[in-house]
Protein backbone atom coordinates (compact mmCIF):
# COMPACT_ATOMS: atom_id res chain seq x y z
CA UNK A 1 -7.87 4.24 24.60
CA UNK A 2 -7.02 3.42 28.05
CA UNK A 3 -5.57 -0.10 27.09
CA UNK A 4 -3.09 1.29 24.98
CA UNK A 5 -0.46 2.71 27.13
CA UNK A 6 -0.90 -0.61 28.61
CA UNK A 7 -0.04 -3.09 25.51
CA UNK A 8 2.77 -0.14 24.35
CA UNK A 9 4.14 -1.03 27.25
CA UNK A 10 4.56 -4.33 27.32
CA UNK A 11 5.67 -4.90 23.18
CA UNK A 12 8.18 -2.22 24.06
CA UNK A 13 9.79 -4.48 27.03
CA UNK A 14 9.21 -7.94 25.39
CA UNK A 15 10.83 -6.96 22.11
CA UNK A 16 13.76 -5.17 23.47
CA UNK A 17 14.48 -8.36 25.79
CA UNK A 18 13.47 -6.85 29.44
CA UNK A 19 10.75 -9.00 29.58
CA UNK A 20 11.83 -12.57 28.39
CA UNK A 21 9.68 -15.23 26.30
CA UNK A 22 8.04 -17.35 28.48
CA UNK A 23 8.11 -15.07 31.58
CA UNK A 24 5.43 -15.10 33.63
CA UNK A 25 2.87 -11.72 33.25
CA UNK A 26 1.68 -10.10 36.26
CA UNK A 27 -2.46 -11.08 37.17
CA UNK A 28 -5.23 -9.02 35.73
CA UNK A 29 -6.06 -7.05 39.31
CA UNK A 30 -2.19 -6.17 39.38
CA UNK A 31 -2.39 -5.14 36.00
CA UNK A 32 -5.43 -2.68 36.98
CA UNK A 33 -3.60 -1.51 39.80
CA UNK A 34 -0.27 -0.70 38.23
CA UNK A 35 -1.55 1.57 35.57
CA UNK A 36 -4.50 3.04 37.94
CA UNK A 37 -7.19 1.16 35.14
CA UNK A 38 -10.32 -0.46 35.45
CA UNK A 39 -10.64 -4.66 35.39
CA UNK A 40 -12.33 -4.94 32.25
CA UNK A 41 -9.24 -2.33 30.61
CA UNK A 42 -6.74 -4.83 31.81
CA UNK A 43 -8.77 -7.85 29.99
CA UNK A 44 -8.62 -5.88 27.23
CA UNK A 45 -5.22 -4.90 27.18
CA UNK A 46 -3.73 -8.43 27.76
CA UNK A 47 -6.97 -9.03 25.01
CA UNK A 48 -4.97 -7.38 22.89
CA UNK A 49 -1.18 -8.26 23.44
CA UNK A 50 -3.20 -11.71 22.80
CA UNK A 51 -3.96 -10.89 19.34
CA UNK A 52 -0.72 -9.47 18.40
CA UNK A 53 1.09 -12.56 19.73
CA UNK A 54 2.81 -10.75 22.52
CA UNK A 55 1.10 -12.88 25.16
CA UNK A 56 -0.19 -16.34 25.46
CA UNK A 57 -3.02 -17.65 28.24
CA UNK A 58 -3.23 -20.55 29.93
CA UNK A 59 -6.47 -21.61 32.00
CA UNK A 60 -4.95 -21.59 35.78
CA UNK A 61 -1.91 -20.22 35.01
CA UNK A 62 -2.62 -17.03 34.50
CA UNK A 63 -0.28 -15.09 31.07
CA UNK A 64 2.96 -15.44 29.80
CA UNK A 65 4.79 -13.39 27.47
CA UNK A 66 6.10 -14.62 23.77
CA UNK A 67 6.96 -12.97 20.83
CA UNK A 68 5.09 -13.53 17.65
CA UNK A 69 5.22 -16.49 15.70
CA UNK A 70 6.95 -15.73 12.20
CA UNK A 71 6.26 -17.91 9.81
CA UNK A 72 8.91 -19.70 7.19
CA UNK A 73 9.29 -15.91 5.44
CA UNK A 74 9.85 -15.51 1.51
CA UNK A 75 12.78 -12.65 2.11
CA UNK A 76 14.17 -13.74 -1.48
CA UNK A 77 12.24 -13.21 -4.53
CA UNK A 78 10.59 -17.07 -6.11
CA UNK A 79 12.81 -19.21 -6.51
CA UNK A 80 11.02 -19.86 -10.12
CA UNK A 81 11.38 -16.46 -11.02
CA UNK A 82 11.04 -15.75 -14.40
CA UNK A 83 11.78 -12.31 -16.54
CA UNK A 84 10.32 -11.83 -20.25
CA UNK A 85 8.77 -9.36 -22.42
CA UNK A 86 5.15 -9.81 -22.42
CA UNK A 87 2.20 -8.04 -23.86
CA UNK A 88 -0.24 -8.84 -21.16
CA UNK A 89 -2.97 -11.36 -22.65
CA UNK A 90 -5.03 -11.43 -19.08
CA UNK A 91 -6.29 -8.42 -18.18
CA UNK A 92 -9.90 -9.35 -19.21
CA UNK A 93 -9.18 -12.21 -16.55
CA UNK A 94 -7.83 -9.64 -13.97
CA UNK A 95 -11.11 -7.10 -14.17
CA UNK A 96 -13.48 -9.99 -13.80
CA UNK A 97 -11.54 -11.48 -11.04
CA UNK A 98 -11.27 -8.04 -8.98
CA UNK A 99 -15.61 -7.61 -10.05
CA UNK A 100 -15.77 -10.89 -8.16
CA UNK A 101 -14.19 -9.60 -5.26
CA UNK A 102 -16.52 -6.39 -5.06
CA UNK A 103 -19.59 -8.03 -3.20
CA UNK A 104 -20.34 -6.17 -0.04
CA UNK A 105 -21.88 -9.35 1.37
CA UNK A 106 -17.99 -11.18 1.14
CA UNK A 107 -15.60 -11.40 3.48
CA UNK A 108 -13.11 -8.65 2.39
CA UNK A 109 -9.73 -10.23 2.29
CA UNK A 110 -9.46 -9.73 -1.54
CA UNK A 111 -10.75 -6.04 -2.62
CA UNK A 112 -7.93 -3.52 -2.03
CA UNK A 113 -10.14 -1.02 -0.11
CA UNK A 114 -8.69 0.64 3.08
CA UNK A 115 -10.49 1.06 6.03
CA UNK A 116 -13.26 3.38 5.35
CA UNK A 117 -14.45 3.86 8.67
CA UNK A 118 -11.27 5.08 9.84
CA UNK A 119 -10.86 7.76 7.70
CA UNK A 120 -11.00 11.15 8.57
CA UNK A 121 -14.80 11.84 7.16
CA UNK A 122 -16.01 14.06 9.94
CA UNK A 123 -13.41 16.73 9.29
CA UNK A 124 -13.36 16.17 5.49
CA UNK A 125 -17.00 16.96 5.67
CA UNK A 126 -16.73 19.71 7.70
CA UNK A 127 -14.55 21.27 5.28
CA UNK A 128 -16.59 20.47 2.61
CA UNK A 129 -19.47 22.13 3.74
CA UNK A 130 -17.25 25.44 4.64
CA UNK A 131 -15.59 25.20 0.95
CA UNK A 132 -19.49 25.09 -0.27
CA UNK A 133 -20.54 27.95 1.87
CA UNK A 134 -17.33 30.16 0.74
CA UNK A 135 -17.27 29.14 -2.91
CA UNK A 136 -20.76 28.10 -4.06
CA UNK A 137 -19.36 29.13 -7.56
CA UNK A 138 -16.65 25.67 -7.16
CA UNK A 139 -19.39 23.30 -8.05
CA UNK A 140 -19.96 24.89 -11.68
CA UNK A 141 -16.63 25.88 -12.46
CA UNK A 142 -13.93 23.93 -14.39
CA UNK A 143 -10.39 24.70 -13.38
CA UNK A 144 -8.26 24.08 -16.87
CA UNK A 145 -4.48 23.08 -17.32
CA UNK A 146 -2.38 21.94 -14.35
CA UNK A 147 -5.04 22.83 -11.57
CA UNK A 148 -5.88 25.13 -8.53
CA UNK A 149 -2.78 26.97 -8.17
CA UNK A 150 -3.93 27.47 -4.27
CA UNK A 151 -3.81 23.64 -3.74
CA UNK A 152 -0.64 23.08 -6.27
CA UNK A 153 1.14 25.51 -3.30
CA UNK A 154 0.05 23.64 -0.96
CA UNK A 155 1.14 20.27 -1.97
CA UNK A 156 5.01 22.00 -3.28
CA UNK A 157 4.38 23.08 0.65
CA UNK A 158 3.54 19.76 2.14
CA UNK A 159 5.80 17.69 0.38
CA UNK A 160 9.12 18.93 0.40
CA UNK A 161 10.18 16.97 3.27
CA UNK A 162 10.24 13.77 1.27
CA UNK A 163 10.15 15.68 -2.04
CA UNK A 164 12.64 18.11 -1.60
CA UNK A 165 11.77 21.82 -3.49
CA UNK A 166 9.45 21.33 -6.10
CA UNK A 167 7.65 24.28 -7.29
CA UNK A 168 4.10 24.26 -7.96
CA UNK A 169 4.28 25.37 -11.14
CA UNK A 170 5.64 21.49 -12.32
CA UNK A 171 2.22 19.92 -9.71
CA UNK A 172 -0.41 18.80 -11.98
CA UNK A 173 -3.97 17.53 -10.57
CA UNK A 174 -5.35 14.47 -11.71
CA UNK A 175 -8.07 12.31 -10.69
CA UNK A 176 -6.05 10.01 -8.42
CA UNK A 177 -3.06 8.48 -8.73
CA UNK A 178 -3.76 5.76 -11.14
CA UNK A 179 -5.03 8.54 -14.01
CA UNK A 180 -1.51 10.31 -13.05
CA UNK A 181 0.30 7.05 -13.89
CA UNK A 182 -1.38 6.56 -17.26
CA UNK A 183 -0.58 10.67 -18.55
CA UNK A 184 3.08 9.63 -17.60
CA UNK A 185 3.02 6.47 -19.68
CA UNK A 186 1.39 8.29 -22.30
CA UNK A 187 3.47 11.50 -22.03
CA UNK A 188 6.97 9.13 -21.82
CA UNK A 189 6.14 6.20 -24.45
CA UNK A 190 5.09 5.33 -27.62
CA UNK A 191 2.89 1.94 -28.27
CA UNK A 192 5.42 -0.93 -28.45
CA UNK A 193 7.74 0.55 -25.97
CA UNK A 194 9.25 -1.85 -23.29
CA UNK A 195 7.93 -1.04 -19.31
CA UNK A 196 10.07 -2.40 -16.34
CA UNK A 197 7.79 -2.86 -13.44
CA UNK A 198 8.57 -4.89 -10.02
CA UNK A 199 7.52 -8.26 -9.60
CA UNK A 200 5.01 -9.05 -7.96
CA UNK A 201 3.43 -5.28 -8.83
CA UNK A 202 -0.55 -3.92 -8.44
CA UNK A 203 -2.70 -4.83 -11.16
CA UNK A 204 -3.56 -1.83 -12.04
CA UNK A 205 -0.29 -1.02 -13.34
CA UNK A 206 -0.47 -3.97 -15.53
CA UNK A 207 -3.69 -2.51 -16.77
CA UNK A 208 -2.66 0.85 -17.70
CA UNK A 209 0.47 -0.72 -19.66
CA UNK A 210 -1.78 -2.88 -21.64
CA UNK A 211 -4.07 -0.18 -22.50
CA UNK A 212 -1.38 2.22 -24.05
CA UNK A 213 0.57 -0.89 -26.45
CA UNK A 214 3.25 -1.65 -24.37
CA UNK A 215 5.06 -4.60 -23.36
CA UNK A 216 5.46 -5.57 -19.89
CA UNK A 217 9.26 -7.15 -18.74
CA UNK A 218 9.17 -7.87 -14.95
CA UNK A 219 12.15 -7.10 -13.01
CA UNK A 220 13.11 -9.69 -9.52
CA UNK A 221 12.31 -7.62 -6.88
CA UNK A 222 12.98 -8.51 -2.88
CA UNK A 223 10.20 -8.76 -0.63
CA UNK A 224 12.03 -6.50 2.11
CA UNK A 225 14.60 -4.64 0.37
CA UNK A 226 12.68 -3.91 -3.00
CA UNK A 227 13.78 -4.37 -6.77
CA UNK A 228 16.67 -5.50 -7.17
CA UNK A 229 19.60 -3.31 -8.89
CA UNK A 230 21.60 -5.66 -10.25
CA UNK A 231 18.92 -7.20 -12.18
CA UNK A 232 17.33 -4.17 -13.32
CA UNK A 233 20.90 -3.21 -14.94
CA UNK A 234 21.29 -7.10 -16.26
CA UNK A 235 17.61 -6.25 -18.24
CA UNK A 236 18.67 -2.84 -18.95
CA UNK A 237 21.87 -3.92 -20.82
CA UNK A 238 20.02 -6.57 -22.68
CA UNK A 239 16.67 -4.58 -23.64
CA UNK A 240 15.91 -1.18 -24.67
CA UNK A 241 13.60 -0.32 -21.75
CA UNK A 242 11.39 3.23 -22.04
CA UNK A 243 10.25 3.60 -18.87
CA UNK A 244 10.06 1.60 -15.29
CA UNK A 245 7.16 1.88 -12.87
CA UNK A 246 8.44 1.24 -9.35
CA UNK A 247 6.76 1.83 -5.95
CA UNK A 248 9.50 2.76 -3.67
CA UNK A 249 7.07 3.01 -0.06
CA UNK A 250 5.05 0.25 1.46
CA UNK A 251 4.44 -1.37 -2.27
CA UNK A 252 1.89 -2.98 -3.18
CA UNK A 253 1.91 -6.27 -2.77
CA UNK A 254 4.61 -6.71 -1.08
CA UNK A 255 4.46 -4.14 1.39
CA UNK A 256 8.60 -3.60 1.53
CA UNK A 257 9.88 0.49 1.53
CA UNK A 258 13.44 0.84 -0.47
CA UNK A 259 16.34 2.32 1.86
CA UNK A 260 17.40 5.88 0.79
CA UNK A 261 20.55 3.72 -1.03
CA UNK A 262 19.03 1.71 -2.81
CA UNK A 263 16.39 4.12 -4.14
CA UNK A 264 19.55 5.99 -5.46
CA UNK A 265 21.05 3.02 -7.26
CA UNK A 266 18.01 2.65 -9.12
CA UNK A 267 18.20 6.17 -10.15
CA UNK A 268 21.86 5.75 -11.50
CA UNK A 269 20.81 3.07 -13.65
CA UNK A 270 17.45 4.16 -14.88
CA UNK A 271 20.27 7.76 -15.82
CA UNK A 272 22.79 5.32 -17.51
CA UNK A 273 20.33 3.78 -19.42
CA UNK A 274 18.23 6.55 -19.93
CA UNK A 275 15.16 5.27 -18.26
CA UNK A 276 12.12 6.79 -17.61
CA UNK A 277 11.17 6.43 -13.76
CA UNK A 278 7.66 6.99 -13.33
CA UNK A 279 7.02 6.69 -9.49
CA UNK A 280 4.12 5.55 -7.77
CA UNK A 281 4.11 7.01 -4.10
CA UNK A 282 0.32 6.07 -3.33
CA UNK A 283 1.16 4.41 0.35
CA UNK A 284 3.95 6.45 1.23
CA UNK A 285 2.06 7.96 3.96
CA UNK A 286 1.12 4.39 5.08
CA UNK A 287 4.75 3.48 6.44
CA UNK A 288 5.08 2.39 9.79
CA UNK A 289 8.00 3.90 10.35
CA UNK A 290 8.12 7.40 12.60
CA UNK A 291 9.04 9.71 9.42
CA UNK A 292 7.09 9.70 5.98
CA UNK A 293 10.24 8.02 3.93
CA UNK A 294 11.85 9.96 1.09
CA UNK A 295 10.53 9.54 -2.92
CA UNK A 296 12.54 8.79 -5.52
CA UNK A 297 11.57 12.45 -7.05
CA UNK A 298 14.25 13.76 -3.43
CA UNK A 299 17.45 11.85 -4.93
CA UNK A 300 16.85 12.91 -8.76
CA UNK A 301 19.03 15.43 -10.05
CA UNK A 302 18.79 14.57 -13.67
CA UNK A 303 15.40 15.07 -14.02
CA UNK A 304 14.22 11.38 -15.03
CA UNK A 305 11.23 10.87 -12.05
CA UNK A 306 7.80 11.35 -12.79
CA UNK A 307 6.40 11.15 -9.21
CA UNK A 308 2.60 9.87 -8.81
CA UNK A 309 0.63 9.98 -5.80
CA UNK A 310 -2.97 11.05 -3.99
CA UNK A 311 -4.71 11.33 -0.66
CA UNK A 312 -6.92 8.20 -2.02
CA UNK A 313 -5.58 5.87 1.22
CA UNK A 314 -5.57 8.24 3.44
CA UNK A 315 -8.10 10.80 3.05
CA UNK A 316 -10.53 9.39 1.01
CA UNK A 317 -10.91 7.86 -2.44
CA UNK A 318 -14.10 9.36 -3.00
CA UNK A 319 -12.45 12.78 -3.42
CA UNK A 320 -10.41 11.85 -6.50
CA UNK A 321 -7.21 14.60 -5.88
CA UNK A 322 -4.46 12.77 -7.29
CA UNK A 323 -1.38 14.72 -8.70
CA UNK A 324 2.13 14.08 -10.72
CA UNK A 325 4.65 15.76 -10.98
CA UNK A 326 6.39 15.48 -14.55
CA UNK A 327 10.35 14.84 -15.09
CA UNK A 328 10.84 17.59 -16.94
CA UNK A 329 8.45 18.97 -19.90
CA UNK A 330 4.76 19.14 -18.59
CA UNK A 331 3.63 20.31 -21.72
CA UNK A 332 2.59 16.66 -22.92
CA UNK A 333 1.22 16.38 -19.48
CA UNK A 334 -1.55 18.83 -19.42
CA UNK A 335 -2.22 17.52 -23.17
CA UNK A 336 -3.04 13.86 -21.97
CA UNK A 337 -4.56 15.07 -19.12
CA UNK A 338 -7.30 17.06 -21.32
CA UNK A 339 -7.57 14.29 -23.94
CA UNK A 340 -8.70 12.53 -20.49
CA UNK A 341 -11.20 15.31 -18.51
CA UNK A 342 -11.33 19.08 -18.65
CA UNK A 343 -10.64 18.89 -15.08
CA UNK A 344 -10.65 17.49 -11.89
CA UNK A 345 -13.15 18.29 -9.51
CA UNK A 346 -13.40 22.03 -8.85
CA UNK A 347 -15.26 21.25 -5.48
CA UNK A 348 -12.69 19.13 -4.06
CA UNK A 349 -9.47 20.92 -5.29
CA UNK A 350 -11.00 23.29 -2.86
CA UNK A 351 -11.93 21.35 -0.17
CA UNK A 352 -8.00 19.50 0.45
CA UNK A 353 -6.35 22.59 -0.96
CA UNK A 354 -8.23 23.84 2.45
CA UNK A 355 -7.39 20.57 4.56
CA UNK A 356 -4.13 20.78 3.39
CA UNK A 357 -3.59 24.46 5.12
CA UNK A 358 -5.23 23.86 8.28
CA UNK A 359 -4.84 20.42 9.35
CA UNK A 360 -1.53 17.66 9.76
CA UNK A 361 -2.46 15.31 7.47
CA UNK A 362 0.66 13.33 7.92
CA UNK A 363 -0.51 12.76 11.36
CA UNK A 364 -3.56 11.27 10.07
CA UNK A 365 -1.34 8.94 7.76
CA UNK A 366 0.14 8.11 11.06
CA UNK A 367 -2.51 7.12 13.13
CA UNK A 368 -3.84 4.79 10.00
CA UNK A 369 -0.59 2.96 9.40
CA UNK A 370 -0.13 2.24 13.30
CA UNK A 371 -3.76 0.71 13.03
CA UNK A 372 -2.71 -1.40 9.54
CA UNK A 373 0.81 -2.62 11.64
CA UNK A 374 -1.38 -4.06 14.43
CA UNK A 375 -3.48 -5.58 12.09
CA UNK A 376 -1.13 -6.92 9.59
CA UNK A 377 0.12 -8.30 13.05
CA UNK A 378 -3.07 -9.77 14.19
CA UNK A 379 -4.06 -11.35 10.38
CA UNK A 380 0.09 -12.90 10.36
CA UNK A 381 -0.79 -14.95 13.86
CA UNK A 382 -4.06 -16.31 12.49
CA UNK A 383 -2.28 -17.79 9.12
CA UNK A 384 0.38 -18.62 10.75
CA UNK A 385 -1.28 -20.84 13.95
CA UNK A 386 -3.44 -22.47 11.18
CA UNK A 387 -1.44 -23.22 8.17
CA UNK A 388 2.26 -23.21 10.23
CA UNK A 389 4.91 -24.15 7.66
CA UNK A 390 2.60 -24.27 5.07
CA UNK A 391 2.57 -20.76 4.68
CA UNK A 392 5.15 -17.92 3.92
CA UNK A 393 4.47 -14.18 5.04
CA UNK A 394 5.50 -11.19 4.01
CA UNK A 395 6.92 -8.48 6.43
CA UNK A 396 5.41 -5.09 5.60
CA UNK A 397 6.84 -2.02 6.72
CA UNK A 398 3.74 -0.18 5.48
CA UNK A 399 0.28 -0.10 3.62
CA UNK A 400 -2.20 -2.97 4.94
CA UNK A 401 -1.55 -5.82 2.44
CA UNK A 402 0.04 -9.12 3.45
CA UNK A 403 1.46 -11.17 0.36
CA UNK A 404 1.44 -14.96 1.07
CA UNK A 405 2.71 -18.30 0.10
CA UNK A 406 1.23 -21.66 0.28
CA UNK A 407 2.74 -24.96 -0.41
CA UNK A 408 1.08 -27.01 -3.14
CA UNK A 409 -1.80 -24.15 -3.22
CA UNK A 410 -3.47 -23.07 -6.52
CA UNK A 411 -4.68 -20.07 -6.11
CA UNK A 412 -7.22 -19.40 -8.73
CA UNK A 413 -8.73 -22.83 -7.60
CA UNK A 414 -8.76 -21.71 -4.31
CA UNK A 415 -10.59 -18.27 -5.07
CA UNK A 416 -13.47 -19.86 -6.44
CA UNK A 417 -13.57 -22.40 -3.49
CA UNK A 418 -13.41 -19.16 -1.21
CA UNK A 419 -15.88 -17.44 -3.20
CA UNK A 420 -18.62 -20.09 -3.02
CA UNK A 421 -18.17 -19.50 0.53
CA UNK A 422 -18.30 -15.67 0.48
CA UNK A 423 -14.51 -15.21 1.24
CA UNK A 424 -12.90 -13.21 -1.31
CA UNK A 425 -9.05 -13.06 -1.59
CA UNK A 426 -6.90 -11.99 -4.49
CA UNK A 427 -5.09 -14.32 -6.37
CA UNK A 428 -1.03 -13.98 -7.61
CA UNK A 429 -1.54 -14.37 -11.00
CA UNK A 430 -3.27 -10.95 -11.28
CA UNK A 431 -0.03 -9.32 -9.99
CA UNK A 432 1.91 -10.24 -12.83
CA UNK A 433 2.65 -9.68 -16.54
CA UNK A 434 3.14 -13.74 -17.01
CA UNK A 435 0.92 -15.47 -14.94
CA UNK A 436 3.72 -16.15 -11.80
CA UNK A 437 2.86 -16.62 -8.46
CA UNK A 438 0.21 -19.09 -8.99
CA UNK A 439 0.65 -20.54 -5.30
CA UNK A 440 0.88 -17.17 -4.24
CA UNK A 441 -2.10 -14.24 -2.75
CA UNK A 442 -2.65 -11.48 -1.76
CA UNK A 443 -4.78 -10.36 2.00
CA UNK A 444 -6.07 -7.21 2.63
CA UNK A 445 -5.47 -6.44 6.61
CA UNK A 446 -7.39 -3.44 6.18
CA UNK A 447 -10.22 -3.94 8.28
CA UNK A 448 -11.19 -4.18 12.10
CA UNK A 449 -10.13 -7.25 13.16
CA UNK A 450 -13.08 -9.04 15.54
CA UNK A 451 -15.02 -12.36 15.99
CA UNK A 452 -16.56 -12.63 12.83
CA UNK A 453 -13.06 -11.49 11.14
CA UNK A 454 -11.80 -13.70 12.95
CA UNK A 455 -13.77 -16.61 11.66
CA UNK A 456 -13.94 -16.17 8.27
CA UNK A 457 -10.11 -15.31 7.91
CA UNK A 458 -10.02 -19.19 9.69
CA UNK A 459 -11.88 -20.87 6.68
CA UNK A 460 -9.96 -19.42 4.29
CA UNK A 461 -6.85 -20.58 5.77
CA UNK A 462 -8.30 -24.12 5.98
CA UNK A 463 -9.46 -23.89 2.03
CA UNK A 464 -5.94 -22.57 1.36
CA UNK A 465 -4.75 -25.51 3.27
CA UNK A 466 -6.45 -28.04 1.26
C-alpha cells in the first residue's frame, strides 16, 4: 500500500520529536509530490495518520500534527482488588453471556474472534489441497499418542528461538490450545487443588478450572508489567497452591507481555514453592514488538513449565493444531489426551506440519499484529474523544483486545443495553473467579476499522457513558 511509507513516515518523526505537536503538515499536492504519489494516496495517507491520532484537520487550515490522546490509563491493578479462594459459581453465566455475543448480525466488539479475513487462507488452502493430493490416506487415518512426528520436528524446529531446545519427542498435539491447557490441569492436579491464575484472566481458563474441581485464587496482576511477584509469593506462603496458569505474551485481557526478568522471578517462586506453571503462549506471535518474545518454557531449568500454545490466531482456528509441551513426565499427558480424542486431525497435522517447512509463519504473525497495533490505536481515539476521563485504557503490546474502565459503569447492565441495540461487548465479570471488574470490559479491536465500525463503536461508547 502506497500510503504506507507515507504514514510510517510521519509516526516515526512525530513520536521521536522531529516533527513537534501542533506543527503545521505540509498540503495534500506537496504531500503527492514529495513521495512521487497520486492525490487521492495522499488523502488517504493523512486519512490515516487521522485515525491513529497522529494528525488533526482543520477546514482552511489545512493539517497539523499531534500525538494521540491517552486516556486517564489503569497502569496499577484495581484499586478494590481482591484475592480469595473461590470455586467458580458463574460459569453457567459466562457461556450464556459469550452465546449472546455470537450473533453474526452484532457489532463484534465482544466475541474474541480475530480477523478472519486477514488470515492467511489462500496459502493454507493451497497446502491443503497439495497435502490431499500427496496423502489421500490422511483423511482416514488416526495418528495415536503424542502426534505426527514430522510436524512435532517441525515445531522443536520453529520454536527454539523463544523456546530454547526442546526435542520433539516431549511436543504433544492437541486440538488447540485450550484442550492442551485442560490435559495439563488434569495431568498436574487432583480435584480440590488450589489454581493461581492472573487477574483479570480469559474465561476460558476459568472454565477449564471449574470443570476439573478446583478452586480458583486470583493473583494482582499489572496491566503493563504483568502478575505481580511479590504477591504471587505473599499467596504462595499463605496457601498451598498446585499449579498457576499465567499468560506471559500479549495476555488476554490485558494485552501486557512480561520482561524476560520478571518472567524469571515468577519461575523462582513457582520452584520455591513447588508450583506447577502451566503456560499459555496463544498470542505470543501477536506482539508488536520486532522479535517473537521469549516463553516461560526458555528460562526453566527445573523442569516446572508446561507450555501451551497453537496457530489458532494466526493461522486459523478452524484447523485445530494446538500442542503442549509437558514439564517433565508426558506419560499422564498422552493418557488425558486419549481419555479426550484418539487424535487430532490427521489431515491437518499434515497440512501445517507442511506450512511449517516451507513458509515464515512468524512473518505472518507479524504482519497481523502490526494490523491489531493500528487498530487497537484507531478503537483507543474513538473511546477516548467520546467518553474522555470517563474512561481508562489499557496499553497493549500485543494481541487485539483493549481492556477498559468506566466510571460509575455497570457492565452487565450495559451489555444488555448494547445488545438490544446489536452491539455486543464483553463484560469484566466473566474474566474473573469472583465477580471483580464489574465497571470494567473488554473490546475486541480485531476487525477492519471503517464507517460503519466506526459508528457502532460510537453508540456503545455513549451507552457506556450513561
Amino acid at each position: 500500500m502506497l500510503y504506507q511509507t507515507i504514514v510510517d513516515f510521519f509516526v516515526e518523526n512525530i513520536e521521536k520529536g522531529s516533527i513537534l505537536p501542533g506543527e503545521k503538515l505540509p498540503s495534500l499536492r506537496k504531500i503527492s509530490d514529495q513521495f512521487d504519489v497520486s492525490l487521492s494516496t495522499a488523502v488517504e495517507a493523512y486519512r490515516k495518520l487521522e485515525l491513529f491520532g497522529y494528525v488533526s484537520a482543520k477546514d482552511r487550515s489545512g493539517y497539523s500534527a499531534r500525538l494521540p490522546s491517552q486516556g486517564e490509563n489503569i497502569l496499577r491493578p484495581s484499586e478494590k482488588f481482591r484475592s480469595k479462594i473461590s470455586e467458580i459459581d458463574h460459569i453457567d453465566e459466562i457461556i450464556e453471556l459469550i452465546n449472546q455475543t455470537m450473533d453474526s448480525e452484532t457489532a463484534p466488539f465482544g466475541v474474541g474472534t480475530p480477523a478472519l479475513e486477514k488470515f492467511p487462507t489462500r496459502m493454507v488452502n493451497k497446502y491443503m489441497v497439495q497435502t490431499i493430493k500427496h496423502q489421500p490416506h490422511s483423511t482416514g487415518a488416526y495418528i495415536f499418542g503424542m502426534g505426527l512426528e514430522d510436524l512435532r520436528q517441525e515445531l522443536s524446529r520453529w520454536m527454539r528461538p523463544w523456546i530454547g531446545v526442546t526435542s520433539h519427542k516431549d511436543i504433544l498435539v492437541t486440538n488447540g490450545c485450550l484442550e492442551a491447557i485442560n490435559i495439563a490441569l488434569a495431568s498436574e492436579c487432583d480435584a480440590g487443588d488450589i489454581v493461581a491464575i492472573e487477574s483479570p484472566c480469559y474465561f476460558g481458563l476459568l472454565h477449564a478450572i471449574h470443570h476439573h474441581g478446583l478452586k480458583a485464587l486470583e493473583v494482582k496482576t499489572d496491566p503493563t508489567e504483568g502478575l505481580d511477584p511479590e504477591a504471587l509469593e505473599t499467596l504462595a506462603k499463605n496457601n498451598k497452591i498446585k499449579a498457576l496458569i499465567s499468560t506471559p505474551n500479549a495476555q488476554n485481557p490485558l494485552g501486557f507481555t512480561m520482561s524476560d526478568e520478571r518472567k524469571k522471578q515468577i519461575l523462582a517462586i513457582c520452584h520455591k514453592y513447588k508450583i506447577r506453571l502451566i503456560e499459555d503462549d496463544l498470542y505470543g506471535e501477536l506482539s508488536f514488538e520486532k522479535k517473537r518474545p521469549k516463553s516461560y518454557k526458555y528460562f526453566d531449568k527445573e523442569g516446572i513449565v508446561t507450555h501451551c500454545s497453537s496457530f489458532s490466531k494466526f493461522l486459523g482456528p478452524g484447523l485445530r493444531i494446538g500442542w503442549c509441551i509437558p514439564a517433565q513426565n508426558s506419560d499422564r499427558y498422552i493418557r488425558q489426551k486419549l481419555s479426550l480424542n484418539l487424535s487430532t486431525s490427521t489431515l491437518t497435522q499434515y497440512v501445517v506440519s507442511s506450512i511449517l517447512r516451507n513458509e515464515d509463519l512468524l512473518k505472518v504473525g507479524q504482519n497481523l499484529g502490526n494490523h491489531y497495533q493500528q487498530n487497537i490505536q484507531i478503537y483507543s481515539n474513538v473511546i477516548n474523544s467520546q467518553l474522555g476521563q470517563k474512561a481508562c485504557l489499557s496499553d497493549p503490546t500485543g494481541s487485539y483486545f483493549l481492556w477498559v474502565r468506566v466510571e460509575g459503569l455497570n457492565s452487565l447492565e450495559a451489555f444488555q443495553k448494547a445488545k438490544r441495540q446489536k452491539i455486543s461487548f464483553t463484560p469484566g465479570p466473566l474474566f474473573s473467579a469472583t465477580r471483580q471488574y464489574q465497571n470494567y470490559l473488554r473490546v475486541n479491536c480485531a476487525h477492519e476499522f471503517n464507517e460503519k465500525r466506526n459508528q457502532e463503536l460510537i453508540r456503545l461508547c455513549k451507552i457506556l457513558g450513561g
